[in-house]
Protein backbone atom coordinates (compact mmCIF):
# COMPACT_ATOMS: atom_id res chain seq x y z
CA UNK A 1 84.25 111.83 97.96
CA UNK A 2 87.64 110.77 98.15
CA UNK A 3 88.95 107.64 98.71
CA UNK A 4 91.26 106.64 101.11
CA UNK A 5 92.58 103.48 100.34
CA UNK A 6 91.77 100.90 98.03
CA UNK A 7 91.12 96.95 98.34
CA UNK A 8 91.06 95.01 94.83
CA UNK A 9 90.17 91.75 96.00
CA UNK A 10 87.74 89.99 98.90
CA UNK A 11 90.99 87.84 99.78
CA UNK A 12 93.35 90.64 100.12
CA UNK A 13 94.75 91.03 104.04
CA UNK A 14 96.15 94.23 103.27
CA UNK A 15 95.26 97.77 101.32
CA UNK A 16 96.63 100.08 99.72
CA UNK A 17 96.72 104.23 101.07
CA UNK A 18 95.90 106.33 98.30
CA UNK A 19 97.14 109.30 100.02
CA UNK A 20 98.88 110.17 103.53
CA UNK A 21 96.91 108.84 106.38
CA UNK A 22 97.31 109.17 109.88
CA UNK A 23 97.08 106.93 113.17
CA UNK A 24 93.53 107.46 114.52
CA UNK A 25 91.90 107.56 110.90
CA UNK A 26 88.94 105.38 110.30
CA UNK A 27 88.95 103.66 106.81
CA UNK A 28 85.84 102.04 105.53
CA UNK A 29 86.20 99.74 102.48
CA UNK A 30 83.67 98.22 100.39
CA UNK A 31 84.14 94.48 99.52
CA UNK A 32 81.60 92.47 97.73
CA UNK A 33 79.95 90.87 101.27
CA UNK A 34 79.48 94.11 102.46
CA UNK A 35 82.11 96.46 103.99
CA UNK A 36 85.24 96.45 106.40
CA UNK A 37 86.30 99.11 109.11
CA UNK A 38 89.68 99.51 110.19
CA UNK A 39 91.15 102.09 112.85
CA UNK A 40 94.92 102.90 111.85
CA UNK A 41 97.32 102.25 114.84
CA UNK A 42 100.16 103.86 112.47
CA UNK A 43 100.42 106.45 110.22
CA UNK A 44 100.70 105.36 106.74
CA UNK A 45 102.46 106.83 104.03
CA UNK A 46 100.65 107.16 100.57
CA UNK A 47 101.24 104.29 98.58
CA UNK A 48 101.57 101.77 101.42
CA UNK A 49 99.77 99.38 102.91
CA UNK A 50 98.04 98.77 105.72
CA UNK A 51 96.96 95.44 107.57
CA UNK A 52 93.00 94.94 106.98
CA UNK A 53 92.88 92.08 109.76
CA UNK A 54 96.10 90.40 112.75
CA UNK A 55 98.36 89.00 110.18
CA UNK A 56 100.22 86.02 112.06
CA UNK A 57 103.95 85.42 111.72
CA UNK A 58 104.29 83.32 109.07
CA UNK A 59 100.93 83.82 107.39
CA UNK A 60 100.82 85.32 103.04
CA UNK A 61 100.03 88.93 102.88
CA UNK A 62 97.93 89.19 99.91
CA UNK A 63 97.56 92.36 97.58
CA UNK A 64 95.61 91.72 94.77
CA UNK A 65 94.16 88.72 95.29
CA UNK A 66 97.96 87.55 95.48
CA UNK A 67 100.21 86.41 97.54
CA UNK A 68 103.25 89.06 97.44
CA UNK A 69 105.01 87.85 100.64
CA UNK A 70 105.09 86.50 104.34
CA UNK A 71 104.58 88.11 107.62
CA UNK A 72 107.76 87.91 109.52
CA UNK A 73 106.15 89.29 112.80
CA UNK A 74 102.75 89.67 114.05
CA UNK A 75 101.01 92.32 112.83
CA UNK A 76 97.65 93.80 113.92
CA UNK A 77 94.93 95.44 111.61
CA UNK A 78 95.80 98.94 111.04
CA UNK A 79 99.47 98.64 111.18
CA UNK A 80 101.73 99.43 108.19
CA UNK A 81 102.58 96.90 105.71
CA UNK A 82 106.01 97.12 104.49
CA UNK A 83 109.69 95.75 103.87
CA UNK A 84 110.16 95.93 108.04
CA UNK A 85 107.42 92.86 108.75
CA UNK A 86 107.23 90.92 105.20
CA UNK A 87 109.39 89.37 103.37
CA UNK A 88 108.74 89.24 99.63
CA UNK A 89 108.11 86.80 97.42
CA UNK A 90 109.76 88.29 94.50
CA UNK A 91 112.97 86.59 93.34
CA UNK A 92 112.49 83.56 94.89
């Protein structure tokens, strides 16, 4: 079976697509308490990520088990992850 997207750590808030998925899709991922659904409200491009949970404005998106940035808008689970609603933490 193919994956879909992957989640490295229980206190990541976002994963990762490992290939092209669209809006509608499904994903199940497998943490270590057991396992998370999440319907896709937005197609997301391979590579991306993809809100696992709401993601307040102002609240750390973590990746990783790291913080990588901060939400600069709301964002609800399923909806993509990207340079348009977080701003990074790098270079700071």
């Amino acid at each position: 079976m193919v994956e879909d997207a992957i989640l490295i750590s229980d206190r990541d808030n976002v994963a990762t697509a490992l290939r092209d998925l669209p809006a509608g899709s499904v994903i199940l991922l497998s943490l270590s308490g057991g396992e998370i659904q999440v319907k896709l409200v937005q197609d997301i491009p391979f590579g991306h990520k993809f809100a696992l949970k709401r993601i307040t404005r102002g609240e750390v998106v973590v990746k990783y088990g790291e913080a990588i940035g901060v939400a600069v808008e709301d964002i609800e689970a399923g909806e993509h992850v990207h340079i348009h609603n977080v701003r990074s933490n790098r270079g700071k």
